[in-house]
PDB file of N, CA and C in Angstrom:
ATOM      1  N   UNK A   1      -3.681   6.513   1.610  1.00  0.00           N
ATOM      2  CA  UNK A   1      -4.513   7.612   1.177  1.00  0.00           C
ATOM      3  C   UNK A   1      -3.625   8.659   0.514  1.00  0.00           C
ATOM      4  N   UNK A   2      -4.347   8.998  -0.459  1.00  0.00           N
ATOM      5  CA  UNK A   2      -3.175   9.976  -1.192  1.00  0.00           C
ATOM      6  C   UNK A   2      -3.927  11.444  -0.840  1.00  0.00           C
ATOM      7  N   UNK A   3      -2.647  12.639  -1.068  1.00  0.00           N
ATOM      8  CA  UNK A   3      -3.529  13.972  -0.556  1.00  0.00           C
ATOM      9  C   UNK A   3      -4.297  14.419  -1.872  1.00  0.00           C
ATOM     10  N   UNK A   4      -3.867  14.066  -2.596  1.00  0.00           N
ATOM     11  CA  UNK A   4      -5.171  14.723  -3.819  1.00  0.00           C
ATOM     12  C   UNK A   4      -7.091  13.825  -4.287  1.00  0.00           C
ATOM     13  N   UNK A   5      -6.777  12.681  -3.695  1.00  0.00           N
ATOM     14  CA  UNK A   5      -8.162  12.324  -3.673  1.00  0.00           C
ATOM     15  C   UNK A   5      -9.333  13.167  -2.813  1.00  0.00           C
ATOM     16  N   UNK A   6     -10.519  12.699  -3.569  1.00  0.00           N
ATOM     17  CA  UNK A   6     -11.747  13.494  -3.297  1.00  0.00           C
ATOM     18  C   UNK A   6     -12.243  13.191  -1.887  1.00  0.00           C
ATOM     19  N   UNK A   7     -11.932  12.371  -1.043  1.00  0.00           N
ATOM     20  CA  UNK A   7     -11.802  11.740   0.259  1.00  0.00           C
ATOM     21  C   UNK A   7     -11.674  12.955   1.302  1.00  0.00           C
ATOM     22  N   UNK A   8      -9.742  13.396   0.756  1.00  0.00           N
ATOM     23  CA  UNK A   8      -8.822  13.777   1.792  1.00  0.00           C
ATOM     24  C   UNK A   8      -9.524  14.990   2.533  1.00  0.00           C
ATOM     25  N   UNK A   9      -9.417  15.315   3.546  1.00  0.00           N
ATOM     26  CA  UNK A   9     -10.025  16.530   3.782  1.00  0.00           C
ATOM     27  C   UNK A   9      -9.575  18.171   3.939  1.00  0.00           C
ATOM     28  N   UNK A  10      -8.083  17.717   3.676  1.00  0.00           N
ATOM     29  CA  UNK A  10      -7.209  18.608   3.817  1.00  0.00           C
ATOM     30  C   UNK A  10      -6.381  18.967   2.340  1.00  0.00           C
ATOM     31  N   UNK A  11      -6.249  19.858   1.941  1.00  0.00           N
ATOM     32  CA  UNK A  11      -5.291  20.118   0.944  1.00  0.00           C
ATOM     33  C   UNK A  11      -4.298  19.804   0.963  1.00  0.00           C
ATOM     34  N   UNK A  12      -3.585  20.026  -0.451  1.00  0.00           N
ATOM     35  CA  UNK A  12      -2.286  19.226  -0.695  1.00  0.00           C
ATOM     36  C   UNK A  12      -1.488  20.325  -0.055  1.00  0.00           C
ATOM     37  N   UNK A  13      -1.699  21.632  -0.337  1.00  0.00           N
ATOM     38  CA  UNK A  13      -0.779  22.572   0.044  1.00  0.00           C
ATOM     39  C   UNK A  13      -0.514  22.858   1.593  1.00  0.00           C
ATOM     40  N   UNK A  14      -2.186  22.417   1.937  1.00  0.00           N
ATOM     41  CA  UNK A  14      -2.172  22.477   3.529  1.00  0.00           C
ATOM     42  C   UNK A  14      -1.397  21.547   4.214  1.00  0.00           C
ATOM     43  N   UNK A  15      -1.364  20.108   3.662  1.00  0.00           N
ATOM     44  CA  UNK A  15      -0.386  19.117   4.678  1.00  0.00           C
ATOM     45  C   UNK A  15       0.831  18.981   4.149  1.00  0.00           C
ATOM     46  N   UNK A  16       1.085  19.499   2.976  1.00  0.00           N
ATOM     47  CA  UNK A  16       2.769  19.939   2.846  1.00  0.00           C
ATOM     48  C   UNK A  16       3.407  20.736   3.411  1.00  0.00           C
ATOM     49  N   UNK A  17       2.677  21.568   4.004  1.00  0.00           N
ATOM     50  CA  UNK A  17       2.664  22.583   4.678  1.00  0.00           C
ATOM     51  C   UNK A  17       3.295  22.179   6.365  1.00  0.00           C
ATOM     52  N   UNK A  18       2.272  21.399   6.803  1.00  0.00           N
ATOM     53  CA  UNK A  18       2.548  20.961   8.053  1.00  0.00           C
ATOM     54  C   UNK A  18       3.196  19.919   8.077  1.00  0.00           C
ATOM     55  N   UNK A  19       3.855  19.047   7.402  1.00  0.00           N
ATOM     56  CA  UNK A  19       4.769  18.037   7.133  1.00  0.00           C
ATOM     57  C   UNK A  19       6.207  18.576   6.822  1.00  0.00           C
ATOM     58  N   UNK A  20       6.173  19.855   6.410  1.00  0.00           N
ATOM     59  CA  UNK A  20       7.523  20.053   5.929  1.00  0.00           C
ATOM     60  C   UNK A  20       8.488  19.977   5.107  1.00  0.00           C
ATOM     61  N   UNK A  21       7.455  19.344   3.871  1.00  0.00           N
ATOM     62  CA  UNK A  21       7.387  19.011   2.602  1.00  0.00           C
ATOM     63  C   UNK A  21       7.435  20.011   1.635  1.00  0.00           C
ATOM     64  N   UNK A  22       7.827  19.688   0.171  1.00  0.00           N
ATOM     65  CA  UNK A  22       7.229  21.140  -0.302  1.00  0.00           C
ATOM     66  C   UNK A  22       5.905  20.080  -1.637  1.00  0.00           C
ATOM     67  N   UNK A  23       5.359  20.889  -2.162  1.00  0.00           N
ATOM     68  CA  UNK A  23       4.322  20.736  -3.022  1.00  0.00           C
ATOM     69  C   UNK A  23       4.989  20.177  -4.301  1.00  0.00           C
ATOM     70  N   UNK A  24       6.261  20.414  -4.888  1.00  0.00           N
ATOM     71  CA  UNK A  24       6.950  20.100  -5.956  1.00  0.00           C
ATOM     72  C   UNK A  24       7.376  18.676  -5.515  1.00  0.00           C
ATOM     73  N   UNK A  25       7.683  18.476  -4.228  1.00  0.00           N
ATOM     74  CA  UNK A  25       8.559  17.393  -3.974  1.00  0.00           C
ATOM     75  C   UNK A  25       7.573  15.975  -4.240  1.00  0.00           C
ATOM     76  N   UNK A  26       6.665  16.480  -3.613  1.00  0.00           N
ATOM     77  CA  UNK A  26       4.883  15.568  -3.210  1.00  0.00           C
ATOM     78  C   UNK A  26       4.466  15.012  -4.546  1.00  0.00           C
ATOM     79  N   UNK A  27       4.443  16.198  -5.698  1.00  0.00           N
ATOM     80  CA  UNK A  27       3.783  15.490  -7.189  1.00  0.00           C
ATOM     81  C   UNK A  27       4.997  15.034  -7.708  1.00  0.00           C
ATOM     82  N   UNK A  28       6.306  15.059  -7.646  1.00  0.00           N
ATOM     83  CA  UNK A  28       7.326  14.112  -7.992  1.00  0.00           C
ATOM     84  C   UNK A  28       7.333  13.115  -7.409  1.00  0.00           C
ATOM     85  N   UNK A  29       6.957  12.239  -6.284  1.00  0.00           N
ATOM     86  CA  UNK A  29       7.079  12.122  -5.458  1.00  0.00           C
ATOM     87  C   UNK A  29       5.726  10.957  -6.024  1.00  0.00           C
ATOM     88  N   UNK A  30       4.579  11.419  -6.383  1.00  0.00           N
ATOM     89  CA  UNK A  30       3.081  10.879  -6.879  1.00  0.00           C
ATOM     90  C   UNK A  30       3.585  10.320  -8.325  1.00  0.00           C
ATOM     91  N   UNK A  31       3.968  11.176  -9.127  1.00  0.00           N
ATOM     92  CA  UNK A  31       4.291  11.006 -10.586  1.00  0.00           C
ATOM     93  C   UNK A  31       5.454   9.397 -10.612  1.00  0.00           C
ATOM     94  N   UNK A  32       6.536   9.188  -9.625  1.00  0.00           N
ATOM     95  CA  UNK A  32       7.639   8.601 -10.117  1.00  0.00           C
ATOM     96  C   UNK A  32       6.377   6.987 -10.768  1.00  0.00           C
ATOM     97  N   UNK A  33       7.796   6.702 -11.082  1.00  0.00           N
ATOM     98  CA  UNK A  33       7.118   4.840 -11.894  1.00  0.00           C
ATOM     99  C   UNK A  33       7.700   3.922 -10.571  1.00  0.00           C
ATOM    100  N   UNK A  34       6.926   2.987 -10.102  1.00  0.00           N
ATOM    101  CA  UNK A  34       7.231   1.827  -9.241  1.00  0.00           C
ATOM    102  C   UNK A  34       8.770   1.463  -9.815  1.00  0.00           C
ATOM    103  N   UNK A  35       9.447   0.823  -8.781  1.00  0.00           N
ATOM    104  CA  UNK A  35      10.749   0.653  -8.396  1.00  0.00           C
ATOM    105  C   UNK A  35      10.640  -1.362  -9.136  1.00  0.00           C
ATOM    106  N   UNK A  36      11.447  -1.490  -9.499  1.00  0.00           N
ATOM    107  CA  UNK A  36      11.553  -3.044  -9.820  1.00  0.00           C
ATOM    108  C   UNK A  36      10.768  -3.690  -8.657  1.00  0.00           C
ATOM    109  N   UNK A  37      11.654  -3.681  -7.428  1.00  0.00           N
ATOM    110  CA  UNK A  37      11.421  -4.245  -6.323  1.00  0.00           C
ATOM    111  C   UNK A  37      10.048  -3.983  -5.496  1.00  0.00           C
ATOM    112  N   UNK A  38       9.041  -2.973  -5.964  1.00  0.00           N
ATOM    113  CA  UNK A  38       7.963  -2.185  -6.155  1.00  0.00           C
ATOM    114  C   UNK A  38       6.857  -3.132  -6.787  1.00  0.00           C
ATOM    115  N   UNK A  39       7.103  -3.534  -8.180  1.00  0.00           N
ATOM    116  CA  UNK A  39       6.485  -4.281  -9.092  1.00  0.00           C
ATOM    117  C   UNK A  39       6.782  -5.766  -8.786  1.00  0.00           C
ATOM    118  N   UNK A  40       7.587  -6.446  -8.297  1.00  0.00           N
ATOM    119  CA  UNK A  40       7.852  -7.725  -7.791  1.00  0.00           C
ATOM    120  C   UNK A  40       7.105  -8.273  -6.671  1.00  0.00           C
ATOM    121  N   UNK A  41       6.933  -7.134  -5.812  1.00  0.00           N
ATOM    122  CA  UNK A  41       6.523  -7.121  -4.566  1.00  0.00           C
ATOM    123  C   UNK A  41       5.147  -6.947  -4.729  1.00  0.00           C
ATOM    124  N   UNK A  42       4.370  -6.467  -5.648  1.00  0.00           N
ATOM    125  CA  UNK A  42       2.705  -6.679  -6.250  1.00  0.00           C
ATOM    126  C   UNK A  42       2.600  -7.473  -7.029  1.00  0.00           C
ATOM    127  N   UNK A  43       3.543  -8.534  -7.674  1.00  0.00           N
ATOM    128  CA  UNK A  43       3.553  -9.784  -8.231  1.00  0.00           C
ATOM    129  C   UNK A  43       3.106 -10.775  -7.079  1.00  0.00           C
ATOM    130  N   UNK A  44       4.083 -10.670  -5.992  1.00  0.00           N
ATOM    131  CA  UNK A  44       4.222 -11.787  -5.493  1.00  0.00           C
ATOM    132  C   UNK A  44       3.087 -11.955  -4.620  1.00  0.00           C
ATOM    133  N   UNK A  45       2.807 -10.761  -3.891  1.00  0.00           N
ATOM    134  CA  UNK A  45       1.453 -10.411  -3.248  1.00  0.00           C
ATOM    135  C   UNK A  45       0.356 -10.822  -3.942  1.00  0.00           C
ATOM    136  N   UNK A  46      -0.204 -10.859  -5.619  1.00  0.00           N
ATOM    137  CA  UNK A  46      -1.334 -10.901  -5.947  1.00  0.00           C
ATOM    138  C   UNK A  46      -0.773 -12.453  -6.628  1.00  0.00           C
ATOM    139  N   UNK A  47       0.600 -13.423  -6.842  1.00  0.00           N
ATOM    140  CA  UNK A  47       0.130 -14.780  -6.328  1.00  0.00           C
ATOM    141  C   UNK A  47      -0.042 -15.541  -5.232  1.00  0.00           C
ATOM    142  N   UNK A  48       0.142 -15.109  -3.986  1.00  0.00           N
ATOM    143  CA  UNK A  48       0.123 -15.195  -2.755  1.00  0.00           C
ATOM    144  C   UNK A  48      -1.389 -15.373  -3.025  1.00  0.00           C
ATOM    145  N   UNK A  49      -2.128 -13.803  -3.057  1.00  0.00           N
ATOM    146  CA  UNK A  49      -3.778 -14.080  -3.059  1.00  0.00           C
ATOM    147  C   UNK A  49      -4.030 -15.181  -3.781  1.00  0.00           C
ATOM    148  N   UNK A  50      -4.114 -15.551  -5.225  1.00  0.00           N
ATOM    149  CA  UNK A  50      -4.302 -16.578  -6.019  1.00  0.00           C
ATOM    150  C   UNK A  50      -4.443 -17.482  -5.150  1.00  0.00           C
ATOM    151  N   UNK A  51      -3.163 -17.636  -4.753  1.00  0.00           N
ATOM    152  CA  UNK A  51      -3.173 -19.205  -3.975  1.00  0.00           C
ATOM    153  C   UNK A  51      -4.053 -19.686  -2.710  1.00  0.00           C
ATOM    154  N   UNK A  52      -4.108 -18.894  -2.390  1.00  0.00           N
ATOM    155  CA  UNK A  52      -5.087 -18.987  -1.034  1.00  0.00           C
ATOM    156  C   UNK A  52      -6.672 -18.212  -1.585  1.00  0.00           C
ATOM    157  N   UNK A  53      -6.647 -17.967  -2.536  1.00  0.00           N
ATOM    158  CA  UNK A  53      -8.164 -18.309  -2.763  1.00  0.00           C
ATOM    159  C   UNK A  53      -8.678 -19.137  -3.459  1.00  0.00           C
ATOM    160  N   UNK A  54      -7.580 -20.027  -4.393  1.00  0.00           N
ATOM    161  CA  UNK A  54      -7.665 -21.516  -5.040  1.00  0.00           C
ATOM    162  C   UNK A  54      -7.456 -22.236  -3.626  1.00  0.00           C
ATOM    163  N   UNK A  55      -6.823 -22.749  -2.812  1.00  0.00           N
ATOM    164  CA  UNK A  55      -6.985 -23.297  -1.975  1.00  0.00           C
ATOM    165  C   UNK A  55      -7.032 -23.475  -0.639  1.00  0.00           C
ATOM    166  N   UNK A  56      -7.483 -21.767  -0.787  1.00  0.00           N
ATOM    167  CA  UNK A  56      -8.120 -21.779   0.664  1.00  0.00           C
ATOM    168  C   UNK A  56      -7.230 -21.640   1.912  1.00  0.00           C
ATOM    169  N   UNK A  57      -7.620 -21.258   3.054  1.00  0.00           N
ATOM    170  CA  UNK A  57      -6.290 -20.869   4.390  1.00  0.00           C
ATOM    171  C   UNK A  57      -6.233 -22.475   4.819  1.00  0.00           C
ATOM    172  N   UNK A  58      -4.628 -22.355   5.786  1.00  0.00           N
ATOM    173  CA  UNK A  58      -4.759 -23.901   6.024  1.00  0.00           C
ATOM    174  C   UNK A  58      -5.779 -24.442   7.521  1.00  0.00           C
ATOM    175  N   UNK A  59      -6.090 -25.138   7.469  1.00  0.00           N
ATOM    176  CA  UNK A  59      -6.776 -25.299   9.150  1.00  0.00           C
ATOM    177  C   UNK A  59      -6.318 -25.378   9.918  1.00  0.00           C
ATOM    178  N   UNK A  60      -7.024 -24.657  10.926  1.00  0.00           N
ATOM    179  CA  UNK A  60      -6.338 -24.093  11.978  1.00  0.00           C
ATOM    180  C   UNK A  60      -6.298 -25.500  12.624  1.00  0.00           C
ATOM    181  N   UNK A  61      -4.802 -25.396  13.309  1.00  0.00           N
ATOM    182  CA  UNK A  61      -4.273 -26.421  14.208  1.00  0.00           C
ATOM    183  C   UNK A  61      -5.010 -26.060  15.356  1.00  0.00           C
ATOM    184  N   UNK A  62      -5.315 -27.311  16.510  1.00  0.00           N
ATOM    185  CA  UNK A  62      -5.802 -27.386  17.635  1.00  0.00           C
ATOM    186  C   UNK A  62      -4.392 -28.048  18.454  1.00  0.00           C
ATOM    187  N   UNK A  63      -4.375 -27.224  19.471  1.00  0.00           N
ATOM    188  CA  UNK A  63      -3.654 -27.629  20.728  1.00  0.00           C
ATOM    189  C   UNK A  63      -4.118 -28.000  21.666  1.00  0.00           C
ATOM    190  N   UNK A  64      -4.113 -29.185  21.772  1.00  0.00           N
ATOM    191  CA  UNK A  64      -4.630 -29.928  23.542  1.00  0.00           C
ATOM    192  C   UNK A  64      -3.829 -30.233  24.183  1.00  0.00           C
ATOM    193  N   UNK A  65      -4.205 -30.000  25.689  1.00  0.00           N
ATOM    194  CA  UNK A  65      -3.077 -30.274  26.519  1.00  0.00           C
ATOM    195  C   UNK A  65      -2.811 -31.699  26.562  1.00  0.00           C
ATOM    196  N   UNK A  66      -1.914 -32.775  26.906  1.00  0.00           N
ATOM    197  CA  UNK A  66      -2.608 -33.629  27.213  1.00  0.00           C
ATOM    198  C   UNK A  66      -1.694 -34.109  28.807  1.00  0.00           C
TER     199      UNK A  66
END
């Protein structure tokens, strides 16, 4: 959840406030660009999904005693 959506119920200034943050740090902080390892890591995640919604979770193993 980010503090500037229409959701949040608290201001940005208010929970920078109580976090200990400052307000400059927060929209630098919102503004930067994803990190390589940032963008790789929502690559790999959205073929991960792909794959398991082309073929599905695997079935669940059964354990019997015997």
């Amino acid at each position: 959840m980010r503090l500037d959506d229409a959701e949040c119920a608290y201001s940005v200034e208010f929970m920078c406030r109580k976090l200990g943050a400052s307000k400059t740090g927060y929209y630098d902080w919102r503004n930067r660009t994803d990190t390589a390892t940032a963008r790789r890591r929502e690559e790999l995640r959205l073929l991960t999904k792909k794959a398991f919604d082309m073929w599905g979770s695997p079935p669940a193993r059964s354990w019997s005693a015997s």
